[in-house]
PDB file of N, CA and C in Angstrom:
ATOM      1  N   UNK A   1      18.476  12.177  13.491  1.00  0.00           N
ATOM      2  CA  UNK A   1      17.539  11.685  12.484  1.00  0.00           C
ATOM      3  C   UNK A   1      18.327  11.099  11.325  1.00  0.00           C
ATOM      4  N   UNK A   2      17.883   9.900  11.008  1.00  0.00           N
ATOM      5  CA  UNK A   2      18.809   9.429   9.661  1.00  0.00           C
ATOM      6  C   UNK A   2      18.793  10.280   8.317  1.00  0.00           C
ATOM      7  N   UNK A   3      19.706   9.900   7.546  1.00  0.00           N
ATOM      8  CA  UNK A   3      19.762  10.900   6.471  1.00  0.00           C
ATOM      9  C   UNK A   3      18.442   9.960   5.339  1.00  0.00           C
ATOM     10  N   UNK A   4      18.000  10.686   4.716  1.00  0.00           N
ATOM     11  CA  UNK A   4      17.453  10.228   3.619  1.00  0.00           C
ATOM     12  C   UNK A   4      17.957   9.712   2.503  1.00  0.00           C
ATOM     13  N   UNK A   5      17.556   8.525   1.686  1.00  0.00           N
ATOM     14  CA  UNK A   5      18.411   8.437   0.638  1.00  0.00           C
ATOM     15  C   UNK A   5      17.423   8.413  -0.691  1.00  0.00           C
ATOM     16  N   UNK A   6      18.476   9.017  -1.644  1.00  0.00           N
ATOM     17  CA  UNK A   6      16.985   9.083  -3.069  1.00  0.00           C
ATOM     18  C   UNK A   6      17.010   8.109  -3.682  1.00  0.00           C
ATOM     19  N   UNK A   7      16.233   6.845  -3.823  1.00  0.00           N
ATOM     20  CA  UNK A   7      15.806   5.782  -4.721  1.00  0.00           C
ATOM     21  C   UNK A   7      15.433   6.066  -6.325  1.00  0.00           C
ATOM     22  N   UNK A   8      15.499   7.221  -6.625  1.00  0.00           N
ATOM     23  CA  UNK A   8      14.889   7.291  -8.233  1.00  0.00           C
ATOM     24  C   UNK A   8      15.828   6.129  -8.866  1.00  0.00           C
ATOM     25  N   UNK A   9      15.412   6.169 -10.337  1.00  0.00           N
ATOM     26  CA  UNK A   9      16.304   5.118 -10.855  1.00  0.00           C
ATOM     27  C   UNK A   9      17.371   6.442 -11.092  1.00  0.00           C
ATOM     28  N   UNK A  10      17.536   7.469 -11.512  1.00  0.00           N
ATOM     29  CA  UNK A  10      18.583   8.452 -11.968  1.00  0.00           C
ATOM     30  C   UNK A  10      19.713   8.169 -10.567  1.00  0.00           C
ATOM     31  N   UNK A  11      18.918   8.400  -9.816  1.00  0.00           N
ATOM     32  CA  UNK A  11      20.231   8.534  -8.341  1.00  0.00           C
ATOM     33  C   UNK A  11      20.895   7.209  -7.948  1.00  0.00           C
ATOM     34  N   UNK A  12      20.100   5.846  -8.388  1.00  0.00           N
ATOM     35  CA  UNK A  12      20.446   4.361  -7.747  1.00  0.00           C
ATOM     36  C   UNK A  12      21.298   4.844  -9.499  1.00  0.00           C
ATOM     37  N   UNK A  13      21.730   5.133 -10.562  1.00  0.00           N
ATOM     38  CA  UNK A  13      22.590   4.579 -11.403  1.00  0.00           C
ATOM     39  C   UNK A  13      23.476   5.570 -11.215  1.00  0.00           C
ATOM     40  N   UNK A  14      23.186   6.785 -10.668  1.00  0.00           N
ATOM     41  CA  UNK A  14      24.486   7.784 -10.727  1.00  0.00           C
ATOM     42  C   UNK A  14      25.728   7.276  -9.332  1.00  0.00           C
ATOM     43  N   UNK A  15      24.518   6.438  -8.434  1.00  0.00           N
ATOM     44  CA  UNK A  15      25.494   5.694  -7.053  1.00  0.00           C
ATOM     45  C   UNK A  15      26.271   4.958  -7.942  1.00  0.00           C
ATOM     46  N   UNK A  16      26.162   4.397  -8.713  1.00  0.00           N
ATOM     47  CA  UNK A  16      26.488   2.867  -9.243  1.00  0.00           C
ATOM     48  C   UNK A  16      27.639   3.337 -10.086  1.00  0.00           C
ATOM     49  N   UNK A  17      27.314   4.380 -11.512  1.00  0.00           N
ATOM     50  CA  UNK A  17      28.455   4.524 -12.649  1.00  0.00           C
ATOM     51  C   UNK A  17      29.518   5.163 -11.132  1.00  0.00           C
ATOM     52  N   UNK A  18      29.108   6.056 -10.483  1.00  0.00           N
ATOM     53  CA  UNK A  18      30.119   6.832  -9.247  1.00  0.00           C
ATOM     54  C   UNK A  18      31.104   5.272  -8.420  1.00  0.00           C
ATOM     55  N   UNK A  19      30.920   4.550  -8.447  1.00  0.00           N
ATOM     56  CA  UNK A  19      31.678   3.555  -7.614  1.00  0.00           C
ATOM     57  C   UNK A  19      32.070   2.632  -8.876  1.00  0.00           C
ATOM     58  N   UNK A  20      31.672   2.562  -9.954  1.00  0.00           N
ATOM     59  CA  UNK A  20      32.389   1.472 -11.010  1.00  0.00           C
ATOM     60  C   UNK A  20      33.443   2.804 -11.333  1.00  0.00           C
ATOM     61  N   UNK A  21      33.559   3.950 -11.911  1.00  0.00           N
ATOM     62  CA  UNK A  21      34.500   5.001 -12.121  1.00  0.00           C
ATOM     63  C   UNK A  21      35.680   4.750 -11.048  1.00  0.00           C
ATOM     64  N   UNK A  22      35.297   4.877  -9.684  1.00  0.00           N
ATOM     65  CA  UNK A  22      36.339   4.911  -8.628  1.00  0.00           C
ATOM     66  C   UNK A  22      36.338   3.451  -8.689  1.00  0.00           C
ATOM     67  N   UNK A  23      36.466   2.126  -9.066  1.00  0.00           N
ATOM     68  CA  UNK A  23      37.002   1.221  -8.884  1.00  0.00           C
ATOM     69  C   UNK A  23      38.163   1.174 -10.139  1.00  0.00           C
ATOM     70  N   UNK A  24      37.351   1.627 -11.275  1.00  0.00           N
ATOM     71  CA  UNK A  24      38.094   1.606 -12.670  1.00  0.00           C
ATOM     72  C   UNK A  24      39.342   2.355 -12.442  1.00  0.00           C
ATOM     73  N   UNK A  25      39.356   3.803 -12.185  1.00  0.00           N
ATOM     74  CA  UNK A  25      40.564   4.573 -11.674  1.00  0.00           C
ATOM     75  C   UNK A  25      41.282   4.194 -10.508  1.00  0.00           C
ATOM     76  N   UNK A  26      40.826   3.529 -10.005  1.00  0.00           N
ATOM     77  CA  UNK A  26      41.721   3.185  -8.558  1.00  0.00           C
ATOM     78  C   UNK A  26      41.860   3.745  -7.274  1.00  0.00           C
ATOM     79  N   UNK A  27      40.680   4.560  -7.478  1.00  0.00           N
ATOM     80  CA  UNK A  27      40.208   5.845  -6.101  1.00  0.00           C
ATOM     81  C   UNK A  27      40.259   4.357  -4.977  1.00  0.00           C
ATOM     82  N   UNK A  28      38.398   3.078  -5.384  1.00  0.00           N
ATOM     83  CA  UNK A  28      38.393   2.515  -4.335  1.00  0.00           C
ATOM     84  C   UNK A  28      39.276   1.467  -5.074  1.00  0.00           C
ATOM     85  N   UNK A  29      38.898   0.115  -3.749  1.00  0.00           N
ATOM     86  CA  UNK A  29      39.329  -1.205  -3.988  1.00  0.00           C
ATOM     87  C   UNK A  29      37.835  -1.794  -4.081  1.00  0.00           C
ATOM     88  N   UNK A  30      37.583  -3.323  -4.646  1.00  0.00           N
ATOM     89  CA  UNK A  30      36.034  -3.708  -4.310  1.00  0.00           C
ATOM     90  C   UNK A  30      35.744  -4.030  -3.747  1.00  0.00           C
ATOM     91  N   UNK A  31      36.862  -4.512  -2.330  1.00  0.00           N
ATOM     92  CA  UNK A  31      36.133  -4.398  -0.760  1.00  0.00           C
ATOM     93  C   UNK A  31      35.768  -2.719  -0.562  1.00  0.00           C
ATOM     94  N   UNK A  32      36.306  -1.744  -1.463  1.00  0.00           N
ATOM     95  CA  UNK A  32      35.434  -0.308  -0.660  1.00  0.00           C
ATOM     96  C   UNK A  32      34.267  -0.308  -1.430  1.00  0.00           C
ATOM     97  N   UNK A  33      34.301  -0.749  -2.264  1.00  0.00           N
ATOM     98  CA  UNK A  33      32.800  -0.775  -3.181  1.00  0.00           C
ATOM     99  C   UNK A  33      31.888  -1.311  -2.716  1.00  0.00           C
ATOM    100  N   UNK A  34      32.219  -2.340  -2.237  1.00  0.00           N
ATOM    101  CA  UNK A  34      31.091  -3.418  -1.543  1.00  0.00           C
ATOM    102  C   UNK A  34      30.582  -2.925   0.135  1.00  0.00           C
ATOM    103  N   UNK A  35      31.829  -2.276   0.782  1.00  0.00           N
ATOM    104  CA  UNK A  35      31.311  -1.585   1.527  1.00  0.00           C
ATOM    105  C   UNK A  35      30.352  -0.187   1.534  1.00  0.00           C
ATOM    106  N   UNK A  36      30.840   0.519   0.759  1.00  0.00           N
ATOM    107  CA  UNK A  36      30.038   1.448  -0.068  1.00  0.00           C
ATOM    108  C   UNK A  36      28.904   1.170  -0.235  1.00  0.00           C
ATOM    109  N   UNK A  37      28.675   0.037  -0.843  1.00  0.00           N
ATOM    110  CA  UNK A  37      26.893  -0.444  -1.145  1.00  0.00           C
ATOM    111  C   UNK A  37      26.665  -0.773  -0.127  1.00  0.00           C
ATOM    112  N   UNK A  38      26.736  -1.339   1.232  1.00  0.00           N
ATOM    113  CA  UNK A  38      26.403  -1.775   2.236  1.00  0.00           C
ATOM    114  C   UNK A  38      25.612  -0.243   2.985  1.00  0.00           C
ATOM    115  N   UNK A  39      26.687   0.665   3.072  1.00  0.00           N
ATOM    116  CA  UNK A  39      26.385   1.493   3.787  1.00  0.00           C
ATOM    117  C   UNK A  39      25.169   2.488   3.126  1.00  0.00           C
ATOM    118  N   UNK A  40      24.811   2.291   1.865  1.00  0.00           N
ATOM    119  CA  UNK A  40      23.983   3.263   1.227  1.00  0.00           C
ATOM    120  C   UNK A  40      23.037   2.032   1.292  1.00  0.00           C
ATOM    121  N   UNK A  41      22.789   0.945   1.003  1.00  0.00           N
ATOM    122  CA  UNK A  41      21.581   0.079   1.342  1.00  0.00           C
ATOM    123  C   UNK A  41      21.089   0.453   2.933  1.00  0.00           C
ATOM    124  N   UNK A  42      22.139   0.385   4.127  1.00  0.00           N
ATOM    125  CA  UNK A  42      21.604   0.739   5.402  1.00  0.00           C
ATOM    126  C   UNK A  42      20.964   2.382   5.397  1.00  0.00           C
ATOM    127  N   UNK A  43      21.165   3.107   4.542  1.00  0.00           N
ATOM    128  CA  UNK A  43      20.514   4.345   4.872  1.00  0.00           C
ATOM    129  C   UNK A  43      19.227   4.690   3.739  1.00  0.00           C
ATOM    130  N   UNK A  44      19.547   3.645   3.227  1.00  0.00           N
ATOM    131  CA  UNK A  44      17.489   3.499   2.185  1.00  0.00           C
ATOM    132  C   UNK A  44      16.714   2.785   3.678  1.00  0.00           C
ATOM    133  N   UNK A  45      15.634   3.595   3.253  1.00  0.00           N
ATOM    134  CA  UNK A  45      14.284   3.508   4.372  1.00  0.00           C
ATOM    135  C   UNK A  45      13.559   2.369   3.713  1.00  0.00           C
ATOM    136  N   UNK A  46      13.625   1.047   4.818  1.00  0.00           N
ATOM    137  CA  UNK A  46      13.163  -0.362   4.612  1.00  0.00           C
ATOM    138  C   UNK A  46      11.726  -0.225   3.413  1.00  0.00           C
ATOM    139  N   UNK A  47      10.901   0.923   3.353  1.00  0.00           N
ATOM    140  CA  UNK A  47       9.782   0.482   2.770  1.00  0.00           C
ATOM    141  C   UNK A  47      10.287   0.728   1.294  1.00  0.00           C
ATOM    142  N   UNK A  48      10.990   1.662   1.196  1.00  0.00           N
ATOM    143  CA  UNK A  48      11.851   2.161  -0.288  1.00  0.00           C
ATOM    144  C   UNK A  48      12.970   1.391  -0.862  1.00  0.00           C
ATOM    145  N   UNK A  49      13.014  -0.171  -0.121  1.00  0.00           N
ATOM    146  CA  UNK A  49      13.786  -0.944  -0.699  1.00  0.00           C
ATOM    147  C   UNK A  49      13.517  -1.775  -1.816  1.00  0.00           C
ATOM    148  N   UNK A  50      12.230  -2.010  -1.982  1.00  0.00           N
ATOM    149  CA  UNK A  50      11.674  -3.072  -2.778  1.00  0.00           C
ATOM    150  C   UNK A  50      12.005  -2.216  -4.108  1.00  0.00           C
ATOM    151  N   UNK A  51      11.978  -0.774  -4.722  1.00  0.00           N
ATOM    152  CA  UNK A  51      12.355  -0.090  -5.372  1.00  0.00           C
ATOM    153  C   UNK A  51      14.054  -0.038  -5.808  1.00  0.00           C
ATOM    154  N   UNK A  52      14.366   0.189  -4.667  1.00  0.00           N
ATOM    155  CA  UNK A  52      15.845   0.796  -4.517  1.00  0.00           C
ATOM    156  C   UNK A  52      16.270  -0.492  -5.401  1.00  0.00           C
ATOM    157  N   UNK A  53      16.043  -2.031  -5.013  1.00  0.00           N
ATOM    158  CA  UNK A  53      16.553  -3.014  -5.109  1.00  0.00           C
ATOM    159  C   UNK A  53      15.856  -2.853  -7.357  1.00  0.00           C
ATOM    160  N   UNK A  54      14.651  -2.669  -7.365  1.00  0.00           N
ATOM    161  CA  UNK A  54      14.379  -3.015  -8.697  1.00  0.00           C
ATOM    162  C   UNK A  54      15.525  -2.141  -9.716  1.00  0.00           C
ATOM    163  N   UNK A  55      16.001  -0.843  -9.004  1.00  0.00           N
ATOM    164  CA  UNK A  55      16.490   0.039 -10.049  1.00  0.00           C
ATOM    165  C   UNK A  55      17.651  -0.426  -9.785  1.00  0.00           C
ATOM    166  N   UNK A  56      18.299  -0.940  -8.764  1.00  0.00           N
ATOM    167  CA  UNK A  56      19.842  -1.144  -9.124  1.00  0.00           C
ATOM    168  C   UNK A  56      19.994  -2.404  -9.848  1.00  0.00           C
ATOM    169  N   UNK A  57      19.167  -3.597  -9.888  1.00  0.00           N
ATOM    170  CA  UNK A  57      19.183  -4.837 -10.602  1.00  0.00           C
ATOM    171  C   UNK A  57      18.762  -4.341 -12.280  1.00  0.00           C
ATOM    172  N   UNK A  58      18.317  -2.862 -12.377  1.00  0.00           N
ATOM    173  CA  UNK A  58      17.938  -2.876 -13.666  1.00  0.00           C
ATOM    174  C   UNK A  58      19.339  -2.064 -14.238  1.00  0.00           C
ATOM    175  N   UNK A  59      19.568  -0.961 -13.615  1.00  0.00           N
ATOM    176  CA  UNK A  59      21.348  -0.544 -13.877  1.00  0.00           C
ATOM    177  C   UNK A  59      22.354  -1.269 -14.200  1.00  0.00           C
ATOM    178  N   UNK A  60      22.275  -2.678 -13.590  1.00  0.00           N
ATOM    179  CA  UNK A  60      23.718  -3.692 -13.414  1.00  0.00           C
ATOM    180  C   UNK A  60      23.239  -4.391 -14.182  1.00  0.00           C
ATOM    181  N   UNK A  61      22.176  -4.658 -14.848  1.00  0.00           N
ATOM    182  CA  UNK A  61      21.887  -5.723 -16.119  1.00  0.00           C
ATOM    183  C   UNK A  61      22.322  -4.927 -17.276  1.00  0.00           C
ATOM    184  N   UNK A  62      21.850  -3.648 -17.177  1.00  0.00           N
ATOM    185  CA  UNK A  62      22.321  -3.028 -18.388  1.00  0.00           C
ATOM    186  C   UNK A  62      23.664  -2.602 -18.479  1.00  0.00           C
ATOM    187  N   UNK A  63      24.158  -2.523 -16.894  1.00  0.00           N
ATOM    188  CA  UNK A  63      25.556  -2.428 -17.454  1.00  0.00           C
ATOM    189  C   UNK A  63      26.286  -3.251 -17.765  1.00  0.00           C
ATOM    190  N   UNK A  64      26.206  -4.555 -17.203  1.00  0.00           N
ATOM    191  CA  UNK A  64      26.536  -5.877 -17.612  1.00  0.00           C
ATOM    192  C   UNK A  64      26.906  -6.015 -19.534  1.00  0.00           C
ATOM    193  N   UNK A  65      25.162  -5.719 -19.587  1.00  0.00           N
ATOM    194  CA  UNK A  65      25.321  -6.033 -21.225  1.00  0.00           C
ATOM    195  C   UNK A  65      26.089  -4.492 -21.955  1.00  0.00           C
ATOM    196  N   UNK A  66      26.221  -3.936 -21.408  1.00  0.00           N
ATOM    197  CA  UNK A  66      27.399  -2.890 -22.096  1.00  0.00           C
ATOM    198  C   UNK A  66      28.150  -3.008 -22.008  1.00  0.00           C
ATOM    199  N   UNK A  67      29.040  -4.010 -20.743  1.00  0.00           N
ATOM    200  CA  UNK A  67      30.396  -4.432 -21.020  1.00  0.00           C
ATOM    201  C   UNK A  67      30.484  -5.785 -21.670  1.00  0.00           C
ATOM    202  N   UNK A  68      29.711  -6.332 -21.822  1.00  0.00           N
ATOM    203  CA  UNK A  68      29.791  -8.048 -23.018  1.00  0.00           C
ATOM    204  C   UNK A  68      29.780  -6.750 -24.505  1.00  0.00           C
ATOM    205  N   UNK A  69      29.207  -6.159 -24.595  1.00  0.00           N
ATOM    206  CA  UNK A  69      28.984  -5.353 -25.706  1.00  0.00           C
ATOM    207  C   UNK A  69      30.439  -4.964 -26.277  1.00  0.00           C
ATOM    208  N   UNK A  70      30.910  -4.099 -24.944  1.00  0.00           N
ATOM    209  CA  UNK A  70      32.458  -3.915 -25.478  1.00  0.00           C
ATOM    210  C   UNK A  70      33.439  -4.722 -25.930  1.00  0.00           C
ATOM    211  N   UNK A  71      33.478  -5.876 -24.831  1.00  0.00           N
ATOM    212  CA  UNK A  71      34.027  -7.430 -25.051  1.00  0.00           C
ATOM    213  C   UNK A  71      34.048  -7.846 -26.163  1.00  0.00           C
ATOM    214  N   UNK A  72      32.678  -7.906 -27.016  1.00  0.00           N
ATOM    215  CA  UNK A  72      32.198  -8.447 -28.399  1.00  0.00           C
ATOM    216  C   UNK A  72      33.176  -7.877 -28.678  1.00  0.00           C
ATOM    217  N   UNK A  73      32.972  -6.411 -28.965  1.00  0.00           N
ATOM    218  CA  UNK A  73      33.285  -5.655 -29.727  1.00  0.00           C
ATOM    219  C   UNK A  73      34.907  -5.664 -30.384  1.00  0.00           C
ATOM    220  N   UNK A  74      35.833  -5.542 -28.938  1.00  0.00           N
ATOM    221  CA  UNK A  74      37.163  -5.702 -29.071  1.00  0.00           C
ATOM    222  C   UNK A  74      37.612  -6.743 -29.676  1.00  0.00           C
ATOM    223  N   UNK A  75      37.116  -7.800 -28.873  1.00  0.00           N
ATOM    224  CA  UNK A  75      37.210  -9.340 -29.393  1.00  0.00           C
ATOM    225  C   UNK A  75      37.467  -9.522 -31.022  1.00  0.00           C
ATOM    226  N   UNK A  76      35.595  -8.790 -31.665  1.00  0.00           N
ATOM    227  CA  UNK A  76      35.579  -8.797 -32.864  1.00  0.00           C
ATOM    228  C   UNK A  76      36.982  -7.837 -34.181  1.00  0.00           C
ATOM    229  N   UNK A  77      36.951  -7.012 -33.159  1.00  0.00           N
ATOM    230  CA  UNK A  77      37.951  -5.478 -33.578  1.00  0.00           C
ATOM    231  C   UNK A  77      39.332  -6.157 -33.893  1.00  0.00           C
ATOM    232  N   UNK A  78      39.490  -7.058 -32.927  1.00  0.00           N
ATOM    233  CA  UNK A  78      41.395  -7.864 -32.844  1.00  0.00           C
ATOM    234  C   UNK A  78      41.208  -9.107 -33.402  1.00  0.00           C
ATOM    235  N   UNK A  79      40.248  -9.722 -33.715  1.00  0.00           N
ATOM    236  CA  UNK A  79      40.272 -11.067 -34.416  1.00  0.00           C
ATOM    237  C   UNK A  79      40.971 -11.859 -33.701  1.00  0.00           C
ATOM    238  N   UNK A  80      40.628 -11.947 -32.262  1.00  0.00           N
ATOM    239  CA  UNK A  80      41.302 -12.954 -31.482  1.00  0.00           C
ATOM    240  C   UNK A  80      40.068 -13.983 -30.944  1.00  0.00           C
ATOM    241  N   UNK A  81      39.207 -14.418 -32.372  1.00  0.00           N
ATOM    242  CA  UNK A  81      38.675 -15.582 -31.975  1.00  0.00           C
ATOM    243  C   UNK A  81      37.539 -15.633 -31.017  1.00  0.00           C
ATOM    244  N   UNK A  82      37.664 -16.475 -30.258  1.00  0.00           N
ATOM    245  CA  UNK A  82      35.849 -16.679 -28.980  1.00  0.00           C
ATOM    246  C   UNK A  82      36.467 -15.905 -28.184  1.00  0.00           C
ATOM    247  N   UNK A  83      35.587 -14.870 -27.541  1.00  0.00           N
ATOM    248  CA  UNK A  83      35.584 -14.705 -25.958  1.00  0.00           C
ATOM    249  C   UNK A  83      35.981 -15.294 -25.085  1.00  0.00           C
ATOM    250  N   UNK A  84      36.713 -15.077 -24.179  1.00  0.00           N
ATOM    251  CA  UNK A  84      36.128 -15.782 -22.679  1.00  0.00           C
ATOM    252  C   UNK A  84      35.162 -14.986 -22.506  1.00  0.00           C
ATOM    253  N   UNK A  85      34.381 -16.667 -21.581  1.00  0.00           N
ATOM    254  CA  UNK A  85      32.823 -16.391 -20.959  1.00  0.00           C
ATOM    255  C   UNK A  85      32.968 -15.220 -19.924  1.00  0.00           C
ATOM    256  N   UNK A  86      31.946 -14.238 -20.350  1.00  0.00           N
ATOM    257  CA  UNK A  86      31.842 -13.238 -19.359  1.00  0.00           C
ATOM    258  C   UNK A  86      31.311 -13.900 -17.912  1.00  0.00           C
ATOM    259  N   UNK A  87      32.147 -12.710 -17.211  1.00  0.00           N
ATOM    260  CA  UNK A  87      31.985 -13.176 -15.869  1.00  0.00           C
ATOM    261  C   UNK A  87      30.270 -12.118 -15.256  1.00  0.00           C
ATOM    262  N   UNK A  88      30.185 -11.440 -16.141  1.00  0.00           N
ATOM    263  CA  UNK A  88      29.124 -10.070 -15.672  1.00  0.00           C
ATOM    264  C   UNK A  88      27.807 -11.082 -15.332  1.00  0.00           C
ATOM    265  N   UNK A  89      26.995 -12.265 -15.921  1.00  0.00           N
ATOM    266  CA  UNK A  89      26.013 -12.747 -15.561  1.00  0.00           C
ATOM    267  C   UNK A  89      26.193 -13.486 -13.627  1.00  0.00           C
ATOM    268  N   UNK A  90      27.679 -13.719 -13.608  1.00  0.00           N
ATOM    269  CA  UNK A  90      27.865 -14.396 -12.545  1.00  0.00           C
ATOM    270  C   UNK A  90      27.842 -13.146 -11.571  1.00  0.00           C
ATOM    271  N   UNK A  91      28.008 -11.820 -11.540  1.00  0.00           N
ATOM    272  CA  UNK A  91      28.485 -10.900 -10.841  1.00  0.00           C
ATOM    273  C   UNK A  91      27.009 -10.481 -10.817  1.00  0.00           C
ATOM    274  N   UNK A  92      26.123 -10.285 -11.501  1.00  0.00           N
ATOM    275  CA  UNK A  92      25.010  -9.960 -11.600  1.00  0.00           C
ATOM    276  C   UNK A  92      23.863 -10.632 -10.611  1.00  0.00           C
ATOM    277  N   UNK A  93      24.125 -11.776 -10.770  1.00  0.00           N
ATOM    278  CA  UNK A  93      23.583 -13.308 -10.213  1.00  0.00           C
ATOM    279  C   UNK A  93      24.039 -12.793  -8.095  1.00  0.00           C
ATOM    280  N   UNK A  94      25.324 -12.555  -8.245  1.00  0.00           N
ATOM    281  CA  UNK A  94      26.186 -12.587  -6.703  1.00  0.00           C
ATOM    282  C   UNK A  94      25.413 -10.877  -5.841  1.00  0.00           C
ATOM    283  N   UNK A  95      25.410 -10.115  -7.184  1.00  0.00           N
ATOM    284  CA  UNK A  95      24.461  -8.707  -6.532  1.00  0.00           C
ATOM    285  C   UNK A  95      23.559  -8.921  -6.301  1.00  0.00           C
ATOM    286  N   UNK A  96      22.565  -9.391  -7.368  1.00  0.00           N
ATOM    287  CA  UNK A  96      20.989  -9.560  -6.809  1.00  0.00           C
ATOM    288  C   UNK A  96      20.853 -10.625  -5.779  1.00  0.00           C
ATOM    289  N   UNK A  97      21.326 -11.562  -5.145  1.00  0.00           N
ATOM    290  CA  UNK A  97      21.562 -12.505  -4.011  1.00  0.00           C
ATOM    291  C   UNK A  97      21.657 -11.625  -2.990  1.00  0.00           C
ATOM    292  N   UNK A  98      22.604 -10.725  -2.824  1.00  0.00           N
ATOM    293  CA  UNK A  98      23.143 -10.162  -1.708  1.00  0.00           C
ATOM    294  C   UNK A  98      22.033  -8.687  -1.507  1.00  0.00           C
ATOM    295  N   UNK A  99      21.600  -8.749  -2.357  1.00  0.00           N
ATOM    296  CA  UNK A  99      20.358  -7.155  -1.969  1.00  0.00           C
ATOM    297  C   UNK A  99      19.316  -7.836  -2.043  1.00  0.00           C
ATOM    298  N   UNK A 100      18.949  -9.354  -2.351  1.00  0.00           N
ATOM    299  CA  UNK A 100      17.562 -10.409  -1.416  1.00  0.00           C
ATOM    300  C   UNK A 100      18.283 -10.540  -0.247  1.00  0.00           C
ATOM    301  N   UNK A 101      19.363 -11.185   0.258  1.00  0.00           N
ATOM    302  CA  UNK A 101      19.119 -10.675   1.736  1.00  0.00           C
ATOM    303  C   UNK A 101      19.249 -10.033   2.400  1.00  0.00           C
ATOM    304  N   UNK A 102      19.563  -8.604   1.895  1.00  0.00           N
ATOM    305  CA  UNK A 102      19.424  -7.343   3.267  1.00  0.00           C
ATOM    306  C   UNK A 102      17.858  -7.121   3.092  1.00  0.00           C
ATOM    307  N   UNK A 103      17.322  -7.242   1.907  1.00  0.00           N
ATOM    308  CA  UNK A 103      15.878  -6.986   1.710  1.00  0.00           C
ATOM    309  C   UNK A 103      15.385  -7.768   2.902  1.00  0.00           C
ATOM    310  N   UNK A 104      15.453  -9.396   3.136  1.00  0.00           N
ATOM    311  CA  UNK A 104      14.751 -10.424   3.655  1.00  0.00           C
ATOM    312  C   UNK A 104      14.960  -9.995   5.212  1.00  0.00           C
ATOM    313  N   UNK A 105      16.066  -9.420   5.664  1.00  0.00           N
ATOM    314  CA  UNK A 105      17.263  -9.241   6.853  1.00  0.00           C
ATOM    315  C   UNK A 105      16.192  -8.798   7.507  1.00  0.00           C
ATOM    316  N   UNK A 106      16.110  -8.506   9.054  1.00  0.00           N
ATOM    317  CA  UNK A 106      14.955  -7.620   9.839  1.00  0.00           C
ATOM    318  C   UNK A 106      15.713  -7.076  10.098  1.00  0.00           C
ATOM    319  N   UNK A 107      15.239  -5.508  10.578  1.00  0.00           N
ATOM    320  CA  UNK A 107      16.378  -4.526  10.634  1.00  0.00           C
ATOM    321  C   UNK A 107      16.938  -4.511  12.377  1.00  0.00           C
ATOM    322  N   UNK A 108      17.814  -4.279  12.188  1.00  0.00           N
ATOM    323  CA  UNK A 108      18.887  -3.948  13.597  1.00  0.00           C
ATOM    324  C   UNK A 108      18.337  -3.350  14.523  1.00  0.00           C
TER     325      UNK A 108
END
């Protein structure tokens, strides 16, 4: 029997800070991250995706803008002038693409 997976928004952001931590420390790489999400998208139950998908697009926006936040911040802190353009809207943009099509995908 497949395992169950919990969709709350608490459990889709505790998956999420749990794999940005192990990328930050160097546990994974972001091919294991990306595999990582692959394999926890295949074990959410197709009808609990339309969810699964709203709470992790709402996690990664907000985390997005907490790291432009920091960015500002440092930026502002060192007086080194403009930013570079954050890359987080483009990374944001490349997640929600890729969890419309396992959503769209028919299953295996």
């Amino acid at each position: 029997m497949p395992q169950e997976v919990s969709v709350s928004y608490q459990a889709v952001k505790s998956k999420v800070y749990r794999l940005i931590d192990a990328l930050v420390v160097g546990e994974k790489t972001e091919a294991e991250v990306q595999e990582s999400i692959r394999r926890w998208w295949d074990l959410i139950h197709p009808a609990d995706r339309p969810i699964a998908q709203k709470y992790l697009l709402v996690v990664l926006e907000r985390s997005c803008l907490a790291l432009d936040a920091v960015e500002k911040g440092l930026t502002e802190a060192t007086d080194h002038g403009m930013p570079r353009p954050s890359e987080s809207a483009k990374a944001l943009k490349l997640v929600g693409r890729m969890v419309r099509q396992n959503t769209l995908s028919p299953p295996i």
